[in-house]
C-alpha atoms as a PDB file:
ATOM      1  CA  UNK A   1     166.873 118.883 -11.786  1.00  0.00           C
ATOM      2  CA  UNK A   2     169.640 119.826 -14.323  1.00  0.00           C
ATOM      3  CA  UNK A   3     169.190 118.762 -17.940  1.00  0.00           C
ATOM      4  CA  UNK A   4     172.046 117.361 -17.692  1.00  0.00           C
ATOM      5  CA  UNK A   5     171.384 114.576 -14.863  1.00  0.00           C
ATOM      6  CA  UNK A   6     167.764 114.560 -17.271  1.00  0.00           C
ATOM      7  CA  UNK A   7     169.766 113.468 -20.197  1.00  0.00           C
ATOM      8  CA  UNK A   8     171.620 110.391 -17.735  1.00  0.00           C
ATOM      9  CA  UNK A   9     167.861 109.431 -17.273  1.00  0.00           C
ATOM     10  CA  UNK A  10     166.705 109.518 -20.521  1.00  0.00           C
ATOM     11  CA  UNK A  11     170.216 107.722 -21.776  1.00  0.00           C
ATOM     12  CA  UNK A  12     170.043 104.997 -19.250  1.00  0.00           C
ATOM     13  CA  UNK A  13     166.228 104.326 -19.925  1.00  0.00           C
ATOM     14  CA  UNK A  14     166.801 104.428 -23.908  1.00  0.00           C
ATOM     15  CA  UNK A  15     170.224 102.229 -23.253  1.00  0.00           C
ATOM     16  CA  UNK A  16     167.923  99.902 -20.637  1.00  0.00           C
ATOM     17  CA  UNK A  17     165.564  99.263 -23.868  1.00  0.00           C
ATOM     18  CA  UNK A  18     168.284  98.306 -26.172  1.00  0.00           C
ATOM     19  CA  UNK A  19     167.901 100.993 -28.516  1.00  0.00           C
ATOM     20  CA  UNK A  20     170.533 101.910 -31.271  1.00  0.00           C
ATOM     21  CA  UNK A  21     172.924 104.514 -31.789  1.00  0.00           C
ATOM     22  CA  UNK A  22     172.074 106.432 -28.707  1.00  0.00           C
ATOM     23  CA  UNK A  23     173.602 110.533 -29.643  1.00  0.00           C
ATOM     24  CA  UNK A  24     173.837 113.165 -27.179  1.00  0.00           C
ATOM     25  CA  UNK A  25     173.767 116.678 -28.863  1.00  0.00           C
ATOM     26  CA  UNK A  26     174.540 119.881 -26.916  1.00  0.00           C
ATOM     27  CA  UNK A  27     172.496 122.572 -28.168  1.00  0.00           C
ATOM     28  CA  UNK A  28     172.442 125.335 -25.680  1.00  0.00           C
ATOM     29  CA  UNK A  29     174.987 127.368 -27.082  1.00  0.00           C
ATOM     30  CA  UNK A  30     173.466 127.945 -30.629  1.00  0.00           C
ATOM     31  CA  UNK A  31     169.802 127.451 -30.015  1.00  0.00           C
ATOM     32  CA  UNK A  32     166.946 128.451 -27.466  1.00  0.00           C
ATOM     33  CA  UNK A  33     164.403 125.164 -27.619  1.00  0.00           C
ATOM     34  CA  UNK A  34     166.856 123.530 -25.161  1.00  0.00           C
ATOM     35  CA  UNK A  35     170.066 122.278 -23.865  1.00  0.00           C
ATOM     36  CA  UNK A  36     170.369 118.975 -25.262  1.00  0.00           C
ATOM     37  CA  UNK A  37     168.981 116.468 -27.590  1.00  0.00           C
ATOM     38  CA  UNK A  38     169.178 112.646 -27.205  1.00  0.00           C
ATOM     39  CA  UNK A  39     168.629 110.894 -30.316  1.00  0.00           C
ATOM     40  CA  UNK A  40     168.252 106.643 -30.694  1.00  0.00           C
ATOM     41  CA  UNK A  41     166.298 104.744 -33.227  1.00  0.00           C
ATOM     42  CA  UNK A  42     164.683 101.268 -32.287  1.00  0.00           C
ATOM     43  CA  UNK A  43     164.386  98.545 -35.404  1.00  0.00           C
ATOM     44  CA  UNK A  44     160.766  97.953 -35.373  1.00  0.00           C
ATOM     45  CA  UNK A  45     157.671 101.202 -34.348  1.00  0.00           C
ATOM     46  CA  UNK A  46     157.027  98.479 -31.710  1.00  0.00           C
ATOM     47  CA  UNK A  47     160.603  98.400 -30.446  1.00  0.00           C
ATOM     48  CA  UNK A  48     160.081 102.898 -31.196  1.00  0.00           C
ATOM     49  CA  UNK A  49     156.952 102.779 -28.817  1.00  0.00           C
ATOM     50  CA  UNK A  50     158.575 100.808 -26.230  1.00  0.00           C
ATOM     51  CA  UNK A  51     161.660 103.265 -26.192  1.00  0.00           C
ATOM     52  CA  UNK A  52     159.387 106.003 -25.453  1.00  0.00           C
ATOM     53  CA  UNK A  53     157.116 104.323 -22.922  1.00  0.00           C
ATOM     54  CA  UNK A  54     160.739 103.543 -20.688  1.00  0.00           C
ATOM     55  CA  UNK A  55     161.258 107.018 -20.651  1.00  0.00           C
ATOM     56  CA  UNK A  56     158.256 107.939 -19.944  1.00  0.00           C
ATOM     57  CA  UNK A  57     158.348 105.679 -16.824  1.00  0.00           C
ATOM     58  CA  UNK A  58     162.063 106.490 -16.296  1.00  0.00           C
ATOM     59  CA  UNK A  59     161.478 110.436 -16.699  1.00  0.00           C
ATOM     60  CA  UNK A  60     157.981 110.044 -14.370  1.00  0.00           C
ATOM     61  CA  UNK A  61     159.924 108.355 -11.993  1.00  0.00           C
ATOM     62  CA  UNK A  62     162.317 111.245 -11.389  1.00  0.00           C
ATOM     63  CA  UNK A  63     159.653 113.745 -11.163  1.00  0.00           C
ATOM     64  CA  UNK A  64     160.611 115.213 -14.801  1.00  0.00           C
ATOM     65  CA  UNK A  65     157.318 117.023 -16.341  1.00  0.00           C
ATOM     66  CA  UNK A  66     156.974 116.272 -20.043  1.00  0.00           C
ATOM     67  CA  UNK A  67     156.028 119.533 -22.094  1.00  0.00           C
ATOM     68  CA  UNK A  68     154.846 117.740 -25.075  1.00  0.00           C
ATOM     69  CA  UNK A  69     154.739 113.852 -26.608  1.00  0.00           C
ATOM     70  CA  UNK A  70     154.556 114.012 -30.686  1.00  0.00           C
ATOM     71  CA  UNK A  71     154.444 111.247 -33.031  1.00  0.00           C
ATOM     72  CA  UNK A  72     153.427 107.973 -30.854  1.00  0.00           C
ATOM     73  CA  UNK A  73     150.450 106.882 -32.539  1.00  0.00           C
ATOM     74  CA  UNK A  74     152.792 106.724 -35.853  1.00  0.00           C
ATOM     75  CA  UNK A  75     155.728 104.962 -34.059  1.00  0.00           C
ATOM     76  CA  UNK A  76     158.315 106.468 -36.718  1.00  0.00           C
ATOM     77  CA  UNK A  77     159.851 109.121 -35.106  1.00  0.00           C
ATOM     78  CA  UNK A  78     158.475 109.800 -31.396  1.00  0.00           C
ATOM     79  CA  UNK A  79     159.469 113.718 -30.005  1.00  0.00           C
ATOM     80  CA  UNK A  80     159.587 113.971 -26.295  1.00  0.00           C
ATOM     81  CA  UNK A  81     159.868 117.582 -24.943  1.00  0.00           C
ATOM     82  CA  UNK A  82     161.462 117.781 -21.538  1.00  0.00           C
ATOM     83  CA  UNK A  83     161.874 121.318 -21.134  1.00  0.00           C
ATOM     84  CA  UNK A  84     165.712 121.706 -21.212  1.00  0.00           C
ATOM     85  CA  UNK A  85     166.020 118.230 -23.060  1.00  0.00           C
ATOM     86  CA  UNK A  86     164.636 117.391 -26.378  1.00  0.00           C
ATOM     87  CA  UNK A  87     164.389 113.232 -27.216  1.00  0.00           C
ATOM     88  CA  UNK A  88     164.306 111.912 -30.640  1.00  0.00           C
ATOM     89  CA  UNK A  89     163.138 107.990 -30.816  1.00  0.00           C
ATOM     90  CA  UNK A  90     163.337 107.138 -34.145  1.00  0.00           C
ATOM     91  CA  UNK A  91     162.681 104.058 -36.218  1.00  0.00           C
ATOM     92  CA  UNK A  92     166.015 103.105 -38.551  1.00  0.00           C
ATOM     93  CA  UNK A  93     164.776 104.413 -41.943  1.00  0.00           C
ATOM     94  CA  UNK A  94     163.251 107.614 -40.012  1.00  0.00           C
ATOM     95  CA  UNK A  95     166.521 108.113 -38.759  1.00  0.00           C
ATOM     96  CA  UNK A  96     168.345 108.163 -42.220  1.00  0.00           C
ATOM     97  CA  UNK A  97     165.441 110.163 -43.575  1.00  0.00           C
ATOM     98  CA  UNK A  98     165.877 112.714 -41.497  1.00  0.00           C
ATOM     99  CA  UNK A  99     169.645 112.980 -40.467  1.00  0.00           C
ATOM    100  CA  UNK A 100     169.335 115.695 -37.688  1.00  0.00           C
ATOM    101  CA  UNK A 101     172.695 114.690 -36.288  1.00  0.00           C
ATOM    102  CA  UNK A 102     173.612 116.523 -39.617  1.00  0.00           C
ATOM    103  CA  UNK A 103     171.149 119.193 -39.070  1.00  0.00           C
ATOM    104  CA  UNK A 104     172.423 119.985 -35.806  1.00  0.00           C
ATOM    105  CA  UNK A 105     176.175 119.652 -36.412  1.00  0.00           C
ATOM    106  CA  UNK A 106     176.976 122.748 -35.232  1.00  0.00           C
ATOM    107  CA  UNK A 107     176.273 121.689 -31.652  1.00  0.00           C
ATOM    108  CA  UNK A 108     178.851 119.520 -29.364  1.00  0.00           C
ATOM    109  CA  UNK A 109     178.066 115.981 -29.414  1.00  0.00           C
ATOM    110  CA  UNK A 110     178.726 114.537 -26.135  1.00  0.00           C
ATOM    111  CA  UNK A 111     179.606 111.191 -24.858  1.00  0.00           C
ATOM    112  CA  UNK A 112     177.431 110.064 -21.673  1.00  0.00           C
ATOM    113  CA  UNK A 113     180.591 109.853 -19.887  1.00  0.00           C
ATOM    114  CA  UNK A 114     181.122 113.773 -20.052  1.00  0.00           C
ATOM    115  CA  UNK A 115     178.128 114.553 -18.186  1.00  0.00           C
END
């Protein structure tokens, strides 16, 4: 599967959940960990845990392998490693903490349409 019909999974099960702000960073030009990263935030670490757990299911569904799951016991800023696709669930203040939309600026932020 290409990372880029991966991100269209990840978006639709992040968009399914209602989360906020959902970014779509293309990375593969200036970095090695990956292609692209999806980044939302969810209002609450429930609404953060439920995020993940749809793409989870969404990403299972599809036969996508997860490489790694960070942060989901905390609920403040979940990292799911796809592989080729890197997604960022954060809560709102995490979010603004961090800023890795700024961090990453150098990549091409794509619309979901694009893809």
């Amino acid at each position: 599967m290409s990372s880029k019909e991966m991100v269209k999974i990840a978006y639709k099960a992040l968009d399914d959940k209602k989360a906020n702000e959902i970014k779509i960073i293309y990375i593969g030009d200036i970095s090695s960990i990956g292609d692209y990263l999806v980044i939302a935030d969810g209002s609450n670490n429930n609404h953060v845990q439920a995020l993940c757990d749809n793409v989870d299911e969404f990403m299972h569904k599809e036969g996508c392998k997860i490489k790694s799951k960070e942060g989901y016991s905390n609920g403040g800023w979940i990292l799911l490693d796809y592989y080729d696709i890197i997604v960022h669930i954060f809560s709102e203040e995490e979010r603004s903490f961090y800023d890795l939309e700024h961090i990453w600026r150098d990549g091409r932020f794509v619309a979901i349409g694009e893809l």
